[in-house]
Protein backbone atom coordinates (compact mmCIF):
# COMPACT_ATOMS: atom_id res chain seq x y z
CA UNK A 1 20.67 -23.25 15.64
CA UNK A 2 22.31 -19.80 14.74
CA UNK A 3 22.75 -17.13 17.61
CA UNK A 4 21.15 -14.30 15.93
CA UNK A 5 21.80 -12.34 18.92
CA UNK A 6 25.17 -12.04 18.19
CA UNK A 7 24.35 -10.42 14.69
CA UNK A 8 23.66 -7.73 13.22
CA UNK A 9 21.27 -7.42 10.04
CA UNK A 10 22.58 -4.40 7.14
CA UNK A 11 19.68 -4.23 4.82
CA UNK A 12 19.39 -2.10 1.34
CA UNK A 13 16.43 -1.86 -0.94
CA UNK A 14 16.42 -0.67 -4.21
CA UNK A 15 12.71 -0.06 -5.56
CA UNK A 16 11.46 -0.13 -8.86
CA UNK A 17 8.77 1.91 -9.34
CA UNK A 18 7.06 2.23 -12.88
CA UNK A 19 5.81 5.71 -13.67
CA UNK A 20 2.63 5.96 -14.96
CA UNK A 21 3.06 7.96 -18.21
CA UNK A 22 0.84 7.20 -21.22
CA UNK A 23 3.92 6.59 -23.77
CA UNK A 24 7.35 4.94 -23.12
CA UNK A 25 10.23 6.97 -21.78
CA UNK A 26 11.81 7.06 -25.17
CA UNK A 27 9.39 6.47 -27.77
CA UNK A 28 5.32 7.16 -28.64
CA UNK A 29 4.12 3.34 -27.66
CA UNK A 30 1.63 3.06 -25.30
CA UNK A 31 2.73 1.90 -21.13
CA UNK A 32 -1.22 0.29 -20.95
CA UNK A 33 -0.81 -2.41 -18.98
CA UNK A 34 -2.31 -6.19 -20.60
CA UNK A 35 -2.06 -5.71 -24.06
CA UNK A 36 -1.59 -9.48 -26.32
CA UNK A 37 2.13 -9.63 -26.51
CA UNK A 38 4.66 -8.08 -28.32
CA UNK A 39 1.75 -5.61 -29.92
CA UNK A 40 3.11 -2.49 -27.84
CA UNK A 41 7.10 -2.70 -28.58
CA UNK A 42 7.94 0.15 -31.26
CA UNK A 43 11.04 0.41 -33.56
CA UNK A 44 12.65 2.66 -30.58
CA UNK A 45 11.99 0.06 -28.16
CA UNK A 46 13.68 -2.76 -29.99
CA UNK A 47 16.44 -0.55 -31.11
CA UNK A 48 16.20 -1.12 -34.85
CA UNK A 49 19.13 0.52 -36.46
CA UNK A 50 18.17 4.04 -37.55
CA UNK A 51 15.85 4.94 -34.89
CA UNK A 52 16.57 7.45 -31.90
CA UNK A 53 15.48 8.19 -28.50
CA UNK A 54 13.14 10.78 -27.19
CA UNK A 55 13.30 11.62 -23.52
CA UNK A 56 9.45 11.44 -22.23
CA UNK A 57 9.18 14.76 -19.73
CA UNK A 58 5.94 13.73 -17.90
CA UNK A 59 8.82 10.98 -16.19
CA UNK A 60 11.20 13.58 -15.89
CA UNK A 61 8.66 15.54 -14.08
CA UNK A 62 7.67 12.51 -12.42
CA UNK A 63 10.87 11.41 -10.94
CA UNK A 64 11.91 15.57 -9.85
CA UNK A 65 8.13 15.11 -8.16
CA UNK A 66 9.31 12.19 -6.35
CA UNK A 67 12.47 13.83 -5.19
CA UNK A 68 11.12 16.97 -3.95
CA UNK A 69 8.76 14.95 -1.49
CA UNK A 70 11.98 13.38 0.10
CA UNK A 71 13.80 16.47 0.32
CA UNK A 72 16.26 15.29 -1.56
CA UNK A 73 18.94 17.25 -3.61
CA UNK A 74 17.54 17.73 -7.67
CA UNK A 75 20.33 17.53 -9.85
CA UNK A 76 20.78 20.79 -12.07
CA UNK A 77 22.44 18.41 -14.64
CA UNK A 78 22.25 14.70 -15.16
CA UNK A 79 23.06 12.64 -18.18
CA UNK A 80 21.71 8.84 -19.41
CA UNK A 81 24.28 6.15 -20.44
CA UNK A 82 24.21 2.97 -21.32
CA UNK A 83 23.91 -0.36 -19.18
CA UNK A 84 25.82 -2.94 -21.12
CA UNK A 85 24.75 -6.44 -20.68
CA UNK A 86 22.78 -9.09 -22.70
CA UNK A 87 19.35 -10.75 -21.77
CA UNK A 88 17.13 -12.07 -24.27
CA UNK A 89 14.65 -9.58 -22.53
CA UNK A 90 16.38 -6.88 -23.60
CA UNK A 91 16.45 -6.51 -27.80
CA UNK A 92 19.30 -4.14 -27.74
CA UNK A 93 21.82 -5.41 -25.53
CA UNK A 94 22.06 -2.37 -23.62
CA UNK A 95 19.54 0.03 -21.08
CA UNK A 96 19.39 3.33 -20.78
CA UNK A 97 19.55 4.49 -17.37
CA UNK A 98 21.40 6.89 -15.53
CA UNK A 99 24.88 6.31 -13.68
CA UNK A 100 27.42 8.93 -12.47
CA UNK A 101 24.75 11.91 -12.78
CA UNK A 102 21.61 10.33 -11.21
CA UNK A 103 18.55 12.87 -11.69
CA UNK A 104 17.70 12.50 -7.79
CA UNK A 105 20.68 12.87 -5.28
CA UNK A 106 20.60 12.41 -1.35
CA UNK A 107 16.98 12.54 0.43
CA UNK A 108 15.42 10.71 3.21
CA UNK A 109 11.98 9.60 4.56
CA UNK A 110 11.40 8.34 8.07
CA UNK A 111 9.54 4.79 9.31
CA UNK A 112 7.79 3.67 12.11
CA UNK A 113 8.46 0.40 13.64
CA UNK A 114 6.92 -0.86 17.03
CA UNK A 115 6.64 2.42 17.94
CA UNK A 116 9.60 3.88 17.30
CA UNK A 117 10.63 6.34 14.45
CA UNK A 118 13.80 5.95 12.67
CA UNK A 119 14.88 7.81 9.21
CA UNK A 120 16.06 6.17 6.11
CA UNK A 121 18.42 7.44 3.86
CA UNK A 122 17.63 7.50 0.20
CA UNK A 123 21.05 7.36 -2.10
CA UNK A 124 19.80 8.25 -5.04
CA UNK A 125 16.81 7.71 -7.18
CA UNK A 126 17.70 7.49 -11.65
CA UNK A 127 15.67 7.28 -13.93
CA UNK A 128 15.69 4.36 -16.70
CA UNK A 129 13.91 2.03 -19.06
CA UNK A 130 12.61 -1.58 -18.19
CA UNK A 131 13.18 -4.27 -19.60
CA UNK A 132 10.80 -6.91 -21.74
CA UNK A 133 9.64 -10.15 -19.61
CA UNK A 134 10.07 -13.88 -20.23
CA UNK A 135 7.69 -15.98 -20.03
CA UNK A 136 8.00 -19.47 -19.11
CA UNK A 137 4.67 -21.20 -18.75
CA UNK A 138 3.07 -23.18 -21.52
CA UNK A 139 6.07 -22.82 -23.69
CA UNK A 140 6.35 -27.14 -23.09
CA UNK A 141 10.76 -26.94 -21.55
CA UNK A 142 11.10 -23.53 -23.88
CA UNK A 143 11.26 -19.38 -22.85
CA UNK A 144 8.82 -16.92 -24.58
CA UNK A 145 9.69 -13.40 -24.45
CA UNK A 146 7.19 -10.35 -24.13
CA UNK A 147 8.64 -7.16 -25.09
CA UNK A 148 5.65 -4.96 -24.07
CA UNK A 149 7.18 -3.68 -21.10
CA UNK A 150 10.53 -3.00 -22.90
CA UNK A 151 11.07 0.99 -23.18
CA UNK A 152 8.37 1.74 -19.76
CA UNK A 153 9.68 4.50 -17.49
CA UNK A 154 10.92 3.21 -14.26
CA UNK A 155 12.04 4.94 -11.54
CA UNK A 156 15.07 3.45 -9.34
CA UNK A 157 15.36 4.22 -5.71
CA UNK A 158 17.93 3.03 -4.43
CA UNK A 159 18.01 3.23 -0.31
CA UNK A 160 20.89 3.55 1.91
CA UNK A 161 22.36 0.30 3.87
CA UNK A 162 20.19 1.87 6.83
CA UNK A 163 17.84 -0.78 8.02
CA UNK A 164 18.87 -3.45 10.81
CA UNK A 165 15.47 -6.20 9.91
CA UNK A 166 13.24 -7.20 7.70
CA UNK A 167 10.49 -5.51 9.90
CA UNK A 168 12.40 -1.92 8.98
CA UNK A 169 12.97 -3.08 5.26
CA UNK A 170 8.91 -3.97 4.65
CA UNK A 171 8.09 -0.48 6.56
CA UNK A 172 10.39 1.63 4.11
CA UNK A 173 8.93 -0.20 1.38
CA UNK A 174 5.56 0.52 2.38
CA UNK A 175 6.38 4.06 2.95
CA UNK A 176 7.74 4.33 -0.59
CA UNK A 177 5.02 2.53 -2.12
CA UNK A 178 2.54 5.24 -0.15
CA UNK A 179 4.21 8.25 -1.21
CA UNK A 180 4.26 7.27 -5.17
CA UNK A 181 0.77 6.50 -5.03
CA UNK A 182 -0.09 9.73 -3.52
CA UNK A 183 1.80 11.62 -5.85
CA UNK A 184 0.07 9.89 -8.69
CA UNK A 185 3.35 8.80 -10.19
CA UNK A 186 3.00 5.43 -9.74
CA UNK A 187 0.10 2.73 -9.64
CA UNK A 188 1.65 0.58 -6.86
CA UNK A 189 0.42 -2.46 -8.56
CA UNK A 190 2.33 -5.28 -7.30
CA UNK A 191 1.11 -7.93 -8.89
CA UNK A 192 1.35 -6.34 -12.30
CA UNK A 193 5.46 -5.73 -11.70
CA UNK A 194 4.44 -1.91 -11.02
CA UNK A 195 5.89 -1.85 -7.64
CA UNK A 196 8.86 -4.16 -7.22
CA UNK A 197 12.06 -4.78 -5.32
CA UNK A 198 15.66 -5.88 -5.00
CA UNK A 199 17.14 -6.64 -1.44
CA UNK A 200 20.79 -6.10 -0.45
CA UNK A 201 21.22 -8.45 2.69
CA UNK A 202 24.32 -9.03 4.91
CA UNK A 203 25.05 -9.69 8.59
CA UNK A 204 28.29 -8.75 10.69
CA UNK A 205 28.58 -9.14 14.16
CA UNK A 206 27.27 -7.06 16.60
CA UNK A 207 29.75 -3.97 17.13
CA UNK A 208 31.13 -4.40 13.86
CA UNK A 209 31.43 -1.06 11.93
CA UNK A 210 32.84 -3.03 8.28
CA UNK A 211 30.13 -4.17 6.36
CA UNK A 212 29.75 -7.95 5.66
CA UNK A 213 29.63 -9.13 2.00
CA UNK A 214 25.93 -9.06 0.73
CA UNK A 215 24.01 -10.74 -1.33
CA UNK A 216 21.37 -9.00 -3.91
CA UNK A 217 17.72 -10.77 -3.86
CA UNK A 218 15.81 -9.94 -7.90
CA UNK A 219 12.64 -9.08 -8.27
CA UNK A 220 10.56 -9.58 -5.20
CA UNK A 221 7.11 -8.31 -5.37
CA UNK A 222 5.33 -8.18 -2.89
CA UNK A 223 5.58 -7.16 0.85
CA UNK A 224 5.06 -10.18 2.49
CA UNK A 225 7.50 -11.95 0.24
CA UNK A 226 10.14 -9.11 1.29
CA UNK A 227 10.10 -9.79 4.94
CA UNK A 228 10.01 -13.39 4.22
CA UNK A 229 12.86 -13.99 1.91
CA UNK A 230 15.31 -11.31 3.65
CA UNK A 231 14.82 -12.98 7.14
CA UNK A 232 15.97 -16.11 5.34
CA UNK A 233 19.03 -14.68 3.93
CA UNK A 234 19.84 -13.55 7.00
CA UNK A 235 19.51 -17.02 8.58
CA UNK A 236 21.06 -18.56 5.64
CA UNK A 237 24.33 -15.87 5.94
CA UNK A 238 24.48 -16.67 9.81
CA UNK A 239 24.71 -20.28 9.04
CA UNK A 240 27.23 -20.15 6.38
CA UNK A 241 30.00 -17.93 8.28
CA UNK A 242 28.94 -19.85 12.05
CA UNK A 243 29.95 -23.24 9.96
CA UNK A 244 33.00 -22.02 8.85
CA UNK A 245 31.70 -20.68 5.03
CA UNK A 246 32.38 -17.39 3.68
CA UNK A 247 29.07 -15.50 2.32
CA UNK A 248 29.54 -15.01 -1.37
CA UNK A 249 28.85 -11.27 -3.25
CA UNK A 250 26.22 -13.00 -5.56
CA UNK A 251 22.57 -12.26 -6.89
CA UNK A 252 19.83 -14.35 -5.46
CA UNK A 253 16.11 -15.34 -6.37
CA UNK A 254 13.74 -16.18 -3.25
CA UNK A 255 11.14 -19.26 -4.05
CA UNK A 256 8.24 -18.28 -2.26
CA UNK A 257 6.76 -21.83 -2.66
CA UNK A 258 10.19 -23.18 -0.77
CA UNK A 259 10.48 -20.07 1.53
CA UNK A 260 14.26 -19.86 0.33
CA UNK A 261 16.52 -18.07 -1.33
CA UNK A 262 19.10 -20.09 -4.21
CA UNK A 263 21.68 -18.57 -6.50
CA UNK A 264 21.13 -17.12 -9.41
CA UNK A 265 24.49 -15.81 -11.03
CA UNK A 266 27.37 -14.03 -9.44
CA UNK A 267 27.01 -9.91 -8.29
CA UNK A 268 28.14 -7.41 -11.34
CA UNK A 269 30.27 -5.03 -10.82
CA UNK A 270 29.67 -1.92 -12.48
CA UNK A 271 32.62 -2.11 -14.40
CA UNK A 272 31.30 -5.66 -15.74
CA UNK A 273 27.71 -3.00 -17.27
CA UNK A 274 30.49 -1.00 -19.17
CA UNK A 275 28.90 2.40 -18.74
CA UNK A 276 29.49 4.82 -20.90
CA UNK A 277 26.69 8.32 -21.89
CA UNK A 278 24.38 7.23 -24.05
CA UNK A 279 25.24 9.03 -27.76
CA UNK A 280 22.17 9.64 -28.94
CA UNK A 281 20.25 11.63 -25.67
CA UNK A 282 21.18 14.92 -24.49
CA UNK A 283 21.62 15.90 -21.07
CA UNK A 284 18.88 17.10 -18.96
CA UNK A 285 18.98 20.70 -17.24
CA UNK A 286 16.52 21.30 -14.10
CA UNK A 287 15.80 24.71 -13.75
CA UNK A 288 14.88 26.41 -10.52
CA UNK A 289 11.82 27.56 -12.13
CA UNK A 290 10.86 24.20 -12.93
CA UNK A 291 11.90 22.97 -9.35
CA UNK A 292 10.09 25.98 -7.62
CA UNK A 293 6.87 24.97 -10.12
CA UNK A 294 7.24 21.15 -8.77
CA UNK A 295 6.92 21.74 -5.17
CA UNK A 296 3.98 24.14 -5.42
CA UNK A 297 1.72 21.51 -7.10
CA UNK A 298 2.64 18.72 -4.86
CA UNK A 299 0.05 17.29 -2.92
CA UNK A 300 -0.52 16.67 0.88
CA UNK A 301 1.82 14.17 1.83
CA UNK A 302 0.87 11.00 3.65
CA UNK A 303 2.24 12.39 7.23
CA UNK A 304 1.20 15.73 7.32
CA UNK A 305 -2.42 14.25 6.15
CA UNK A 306 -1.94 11.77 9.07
CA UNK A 307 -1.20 14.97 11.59
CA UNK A 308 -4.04 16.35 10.65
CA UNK A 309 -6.53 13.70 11.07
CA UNK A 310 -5.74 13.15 14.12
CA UNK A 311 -6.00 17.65 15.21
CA UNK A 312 -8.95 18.27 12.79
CA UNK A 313 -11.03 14.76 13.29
CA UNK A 314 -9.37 13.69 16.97
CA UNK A 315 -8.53 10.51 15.50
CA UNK A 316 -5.82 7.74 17.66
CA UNK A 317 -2.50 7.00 15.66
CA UNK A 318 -4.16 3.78 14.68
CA UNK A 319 -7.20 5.18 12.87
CA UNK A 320 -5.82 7.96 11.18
CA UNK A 321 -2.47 5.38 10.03
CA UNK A 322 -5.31 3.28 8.37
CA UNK A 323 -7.26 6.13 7.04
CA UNK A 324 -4.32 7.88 5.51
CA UNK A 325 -2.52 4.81 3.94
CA UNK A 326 -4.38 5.62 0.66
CA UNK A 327 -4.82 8.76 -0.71
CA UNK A 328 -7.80 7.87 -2.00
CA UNK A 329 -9.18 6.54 1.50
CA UNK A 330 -8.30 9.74 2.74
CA UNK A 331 -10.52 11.14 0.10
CA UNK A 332 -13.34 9.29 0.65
CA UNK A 333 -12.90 9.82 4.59
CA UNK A 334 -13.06 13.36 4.38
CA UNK A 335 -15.81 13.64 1.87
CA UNK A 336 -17.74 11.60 4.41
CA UNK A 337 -17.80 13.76 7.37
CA UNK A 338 -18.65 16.44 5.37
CA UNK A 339 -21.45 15.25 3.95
CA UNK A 340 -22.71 13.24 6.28
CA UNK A 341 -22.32 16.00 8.93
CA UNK A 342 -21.66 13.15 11.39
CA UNK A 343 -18.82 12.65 14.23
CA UNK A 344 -15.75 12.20 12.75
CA UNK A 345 -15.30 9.37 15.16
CA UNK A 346 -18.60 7.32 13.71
CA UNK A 347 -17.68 8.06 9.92
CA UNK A 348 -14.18 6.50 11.16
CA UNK A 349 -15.41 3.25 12.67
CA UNK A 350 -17.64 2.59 9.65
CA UNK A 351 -14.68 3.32 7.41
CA UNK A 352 -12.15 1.02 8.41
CA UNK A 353 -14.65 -1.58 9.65
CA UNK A 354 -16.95 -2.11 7.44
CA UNK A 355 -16.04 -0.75 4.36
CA UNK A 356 -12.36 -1.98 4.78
CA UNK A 357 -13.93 -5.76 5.96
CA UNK A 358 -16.25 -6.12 2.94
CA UNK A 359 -13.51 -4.53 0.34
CA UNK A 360 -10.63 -7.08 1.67
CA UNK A 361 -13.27 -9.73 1.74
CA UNK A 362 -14.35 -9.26 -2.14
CA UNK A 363 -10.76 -7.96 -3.07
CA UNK A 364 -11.68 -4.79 -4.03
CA UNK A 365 -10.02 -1.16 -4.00
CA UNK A 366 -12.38 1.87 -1.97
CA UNK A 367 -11.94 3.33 -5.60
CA UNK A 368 -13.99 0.16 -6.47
CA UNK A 369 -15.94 0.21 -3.38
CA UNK A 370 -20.11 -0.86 -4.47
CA UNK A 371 -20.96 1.56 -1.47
CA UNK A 372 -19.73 5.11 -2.34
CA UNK A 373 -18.98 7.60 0.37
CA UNK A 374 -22.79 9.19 -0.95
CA UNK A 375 -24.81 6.50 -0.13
CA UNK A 376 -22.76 5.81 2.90
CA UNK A 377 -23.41 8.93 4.67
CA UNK A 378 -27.21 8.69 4.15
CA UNK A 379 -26.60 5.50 5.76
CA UNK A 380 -25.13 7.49 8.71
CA UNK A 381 -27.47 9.80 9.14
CA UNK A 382 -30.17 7.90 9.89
CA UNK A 383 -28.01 6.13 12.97
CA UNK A 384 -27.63 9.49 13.81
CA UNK A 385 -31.22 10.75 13.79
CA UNK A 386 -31.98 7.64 15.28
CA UNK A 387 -34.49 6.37 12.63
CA UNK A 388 -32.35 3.25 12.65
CA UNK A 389 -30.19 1.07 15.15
CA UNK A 390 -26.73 0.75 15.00
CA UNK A 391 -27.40 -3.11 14.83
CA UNK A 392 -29.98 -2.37 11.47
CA UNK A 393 -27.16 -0.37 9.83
CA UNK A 394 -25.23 -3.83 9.75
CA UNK A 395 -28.41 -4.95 7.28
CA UNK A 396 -28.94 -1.80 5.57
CA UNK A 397 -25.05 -1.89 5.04
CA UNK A 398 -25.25 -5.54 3.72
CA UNK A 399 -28.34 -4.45 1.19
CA UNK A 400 -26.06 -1.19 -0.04
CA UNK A 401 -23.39 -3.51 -0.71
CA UNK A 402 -25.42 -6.01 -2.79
CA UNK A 403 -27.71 -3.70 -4.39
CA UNK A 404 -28.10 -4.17 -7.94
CA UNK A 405 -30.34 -0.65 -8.74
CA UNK A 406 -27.85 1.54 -6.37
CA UNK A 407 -30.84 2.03 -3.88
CA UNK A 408 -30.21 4.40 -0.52
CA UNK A 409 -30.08 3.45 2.61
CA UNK A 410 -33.60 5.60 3.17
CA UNK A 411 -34.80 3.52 0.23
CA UNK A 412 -33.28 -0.07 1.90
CA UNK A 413 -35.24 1.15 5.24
CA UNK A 414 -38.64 1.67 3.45
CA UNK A 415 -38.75 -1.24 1.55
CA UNK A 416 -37.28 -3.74 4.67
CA UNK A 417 -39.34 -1.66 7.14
CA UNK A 418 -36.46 -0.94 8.86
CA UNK A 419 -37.50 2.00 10.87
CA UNK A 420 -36.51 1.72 14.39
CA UNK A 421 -39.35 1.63 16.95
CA UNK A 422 -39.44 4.38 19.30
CA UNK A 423 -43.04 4.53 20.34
CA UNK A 424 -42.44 3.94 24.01
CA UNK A 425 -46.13 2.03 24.77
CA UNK A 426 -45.46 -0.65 22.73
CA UNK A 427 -41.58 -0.90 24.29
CA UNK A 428 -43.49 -0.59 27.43
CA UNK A 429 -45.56 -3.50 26.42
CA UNK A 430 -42.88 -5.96 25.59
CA UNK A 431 -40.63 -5.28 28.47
CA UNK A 432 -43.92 -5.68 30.85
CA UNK A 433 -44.35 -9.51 29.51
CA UNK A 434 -40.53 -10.46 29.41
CA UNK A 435 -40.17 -9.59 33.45
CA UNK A 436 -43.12 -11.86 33.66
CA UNK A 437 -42.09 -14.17 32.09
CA UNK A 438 -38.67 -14.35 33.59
CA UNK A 439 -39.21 -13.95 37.10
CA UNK A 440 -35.64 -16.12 37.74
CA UNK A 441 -33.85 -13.26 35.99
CA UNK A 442 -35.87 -10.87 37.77
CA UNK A 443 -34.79 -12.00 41.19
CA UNK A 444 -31.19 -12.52 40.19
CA UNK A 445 -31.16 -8.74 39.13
CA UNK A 446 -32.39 -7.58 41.77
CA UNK A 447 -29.86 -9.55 44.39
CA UNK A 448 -27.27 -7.74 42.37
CA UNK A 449 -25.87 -9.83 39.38
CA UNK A 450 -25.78 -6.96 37.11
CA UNK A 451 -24.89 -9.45 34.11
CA UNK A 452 -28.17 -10.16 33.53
CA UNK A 453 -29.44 -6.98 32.40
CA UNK A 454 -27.62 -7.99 29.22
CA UNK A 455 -30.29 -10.68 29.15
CA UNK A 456 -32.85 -8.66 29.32
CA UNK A 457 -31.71 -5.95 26.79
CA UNK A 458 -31.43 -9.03 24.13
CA UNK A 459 -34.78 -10.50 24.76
CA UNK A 460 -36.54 -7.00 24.17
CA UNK A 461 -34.51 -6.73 21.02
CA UNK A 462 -34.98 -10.21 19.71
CA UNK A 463 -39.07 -9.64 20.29
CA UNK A 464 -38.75 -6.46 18.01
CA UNK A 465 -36.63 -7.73 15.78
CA UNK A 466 -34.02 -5.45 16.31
CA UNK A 467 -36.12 -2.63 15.64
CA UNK A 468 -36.14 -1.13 19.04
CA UNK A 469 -34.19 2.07 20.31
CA UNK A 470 -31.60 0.57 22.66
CA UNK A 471 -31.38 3.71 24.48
CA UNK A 472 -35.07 3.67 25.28
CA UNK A 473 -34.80 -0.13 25.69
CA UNK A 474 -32.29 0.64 28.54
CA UNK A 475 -33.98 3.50 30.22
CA UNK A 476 -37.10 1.80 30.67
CA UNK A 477 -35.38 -1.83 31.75
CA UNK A 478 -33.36 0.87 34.59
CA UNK A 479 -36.61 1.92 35.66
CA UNK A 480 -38.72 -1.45 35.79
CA UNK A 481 -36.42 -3.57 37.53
CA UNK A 482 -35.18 -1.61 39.98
C-alpha cells in the first residue's frame, strides 16, 4: 500500500477543443459531424500534390475569442509549421499546427474545489488541424481509417503543471469545457471527440520543488474517465519509484473497462516532430482593431452570470452554479422569471428539479427539453394564483412532459379537472368526518404529540384527491383541533 501522503500530485491538461466552423481550417469541406466515411475529406485535406492551404478566419476569430475570455496575451504575429510524424490517420505525414509563435500566449482561469478557489495557468492555446480516425470494429483483426475529421479546426489548450489532484484537473476541465460552450466556439460534445483531453501526470515528494518525470495519458474523453485514469497514474507512479522503479517519460492510454492505464509508445520530443513553418501559409497579423472588435462582442461569461444570479435573483452558490453551468440553462432560467412573473426562488426549484430530473432521466439537453420555458411558466402561475397545488403541478408537470399535441398546463388542468378546491364548506365538511372518525388521533393531538397533525393534513388530502388548498387545509385543522 503506497503512502500517498508523502506525495505530491503535478498535473497538466492539454484540451482539444474542436471549433465549430462550417468548413475545415484549410479547405471548403464541410466539419458536419456523422457523415458515411471518407465522403467529407477534400483534395486539401489529403494533401494531394498541387493543392494549397487556406487559413479558415471564423477559427482564427474563434481561437482570439477564446483568448480574450482568459485574459490572456493575443499574439500580434504567429506563424503555422509543420508537425512531422506518420500515422495512417494522417494522409500527409505531417499537421499543421502552430509551434514557436502560438496564436494565444499566457492567460489564466480560476477553479473551485471543496470550497476553495485556486487559479490555473493557461500556457498557451495554438491553433491546428485534426487528424482522421481509425476504426477498429468490424474490420474482422484489420484497421479502417475515416478521414472525415482530417483538416477540422481544433483548438489546443495547453494548461500549466498547476493542479495537485485529479479533483483540480476534472474542475479545470469543466471550466474550459463551460467557457467554449458559452462562447459558441465549441459544441462540447464529448462523446463525438468534440471535447477531449491529454493528461500530463507525475508525483514528487512532498517539498520537492524539481518536477518528477511524467507520463502523457491520449485521448480521454470524458470527465469521469479523467479523474479516474489520472488517480491511477498517480498510484501506479507511487508504486513504481516506492519499489525501487524509475517512472518512464512515455505516452499512455487509460482502459476504462480495466480502470488502468498501459503503455502506448515512448514520449516525443519535439525535436523527434521536426518542426519547421509551414511553406505554403502565411503568417497571421492580429490587429488591435480586430482585438478591440473581439472583446466587445463577447458574451457574459459563466462567473460574472453566476454573480449575478445570485444579486439579481438571491440565489445560494449551489443554485446559481447549476443554473449557470449552461449558457443555455441560463437562458431558459431567465426567460422564466420573466415571463412567468414568479419568485425567482420557485422558477429555480422547478428548474433544477424537475426539469433537470426528467432531462437526465430521458438523456436529453434543456435545448431539447419537451417542456419549454413557455409552457413552464403557465405551469407556474397557476401554483402561484393558487388554482393548483404544488403536489398537482407534479401531474400537470408529468402530462407537459408527455404531451403529444403541446397542450398548457391551463389546458392539462381543464381536461384532468385539476383545479384545486378552495371552497371552504366542503373542506369544512371533510375535516368534520375525519376527527370523527379518528378520535385516537384526536386525543393524541390534543395531549401534545404534534406529529400527528401530519396525519391529519394527509387524510384531508387523500379524501380530495389532492385537490385541496393545503394552506386552507391547515388553517382550518389549527382551528378544529385545538
Amino acid at each position: 500500500m503506497t503512502q500517498q501522503n508523502q506525495w505530491e500530485a503535478v498535473i497538466g491538461l492539454e484540451i482539444h477543443a474542436q471549433l465549430a466552423t462550417k468548413s475545415k481550417i484549410f479547405s471548403g469541406a464541410s466539419t458536419a459531424y456523422g457523415a458515411a466515411p471518407n465522403t467529407q475529406a477534400c483534395a486539401v485535406d489529403l494533401g494531394f500534390p498541387g493543392v494549397l492551404p487556406v487559413l479558415n478566419q471564423e477559427a482564427v476569430r474563434m481561437a482570439v475569442t477564446f483568448g480574450t475570455a482568459i485574459d490572456a496575451e493575443i499574439a500580434p504575429y504567429s506563424v503555422f509549421a509543420r508537425k512531422n510524424y506518420f500515422y495512417p490517420d494522417l494522409p500527409k505525414g505531417y499537421q499543421i499546427s502552430q509551434f514557436e509563435l502560438p496564436i494565444v500566449g499566457l492567460g489564466h482561469l480560476d477553479i473551485e474545489v471543496d470550497g476553495i478557489s485556486k487559479r490555473i495557468g493557461v500556457t498557451r492555446a495554438h491553433l491546428e488541424e485534426d487528424a482522421g480516425k481509425s476504426l477498429h470494429e468490424n474490420f474482422h483483426g484489420l484497421s479502417g481509417i475515416d478521414l472525415n475529421r482530417a483538416g477540422t479546426p481544433l483548438l489546443e489548450i495547453v494548461s500549466q503543471p498547476d493542479m495537485r489532484s485529479a479533483k483540480e484537473a476534472v474542475a479545470y476541465m469543466k471550466k474550459i469545457h463551460e467557457l467554449v460552450c458559452y462562447l459558441g466556439i465549441c459544441d462540447g460534445n464529448m462523446q463525438e471527440g468534440s471535447f477531449r483531453c491529454d493528461a500530463n501526470v507525475s508525483v514528487r515528494p512532498k517539498g520537492q520543488e524539481k518536477f518528477g518525470t511524467r507520463a502523457e495519458i491520449k485521448n480521454i474523453n470524458s470527465f469521469k474517465f479523467v479523474e479516474k485514469a489520472i488517480n491511477h497514474e498517480i498510484e501506479r507512479q507511487i508504486n513504481v519509484i516506492e519499489n525501487g522503479g524509475s517512472v518512464v517519460q512515455e505516452t499512455r492510454l487509460y482502459d476504462s473497462v480495466k480502470d488502468e492505464t498501459r503503455s502506448m509508445r515512448s514520449k516525443e520530443e519535439a525535436n523527434d516532430y521536426r518542426y519547421f513553418p509551414d511553406p505554403d501559409l502565411l503568417p497571421v497579423f492580429i490587429s488591435e482593431e480586430f482585438k478591440a472588435q473581439i472583446k466587445s462582442q463577447l458574451p457574459e461569461l459563466p462567473d460574472a452570470k453566476k454573480q449575478r444570479f445570485k444579486n439579481d435573483y438571491a440565489l445560494d452558490d449551489e443554485n446559481a452554479a447549476i443554473l449557470t453551468a449552461s449558457r443555455h440553462l441560463a437562458d431558459y432560467f431567465e426567460a422564466l422569471v420573466k415571463a412567468s412573473g414568479c419568485e425567482a426562488k420557485l422558477c429555480a426549484n422547478w428548474v433544477t428539479g424537475d426539469v433537470l430530473g426528467a432531462l437526465n432521466k430521458a438523456g436529453l439537453d434543456i435545448t431539447d427539453s419537451p417542456v419549454g420555458w413557455q409552457r413552464l411558466a403557465g405551469l407556474l402561475i397557476r401554483i402561484a394564483d393558487n388554482t393548483i397545488s404544488g403536489r398537482i403541478a407534479k401531474q400537470v408537470f408529468d402530462a407537459l412532459w408527455t404531451s403529444e399535441n403541446n397542450e398548457s398546463a391551463d389546458d392539462i388542468i381543464t381536461a384532468k379537472g385539476l383545479k384545486q378546491i378552495t371552497d371552504t364548506v366542503a373542506i369544512e365538511a371533510i375535516i368534520d368526518k375525519i376527527i370523527a372518525d379518528n378520535p385516537g388521533q384526536v386525543e393524541q393531538y390534543r395531549s401534545g404529540k404534534d406529529k400527528v397533525f401530519a396525519f391529519f393534513v394527509g387524510q384531508v388530502m387523500k379524501a380530495m384527491q389532492g385537490k385541496a388548498n393545503p394552506a386552507e387545509v391547515n388553517r382550518m385543522l389549527i382551528d378544529k383541533l385545538k
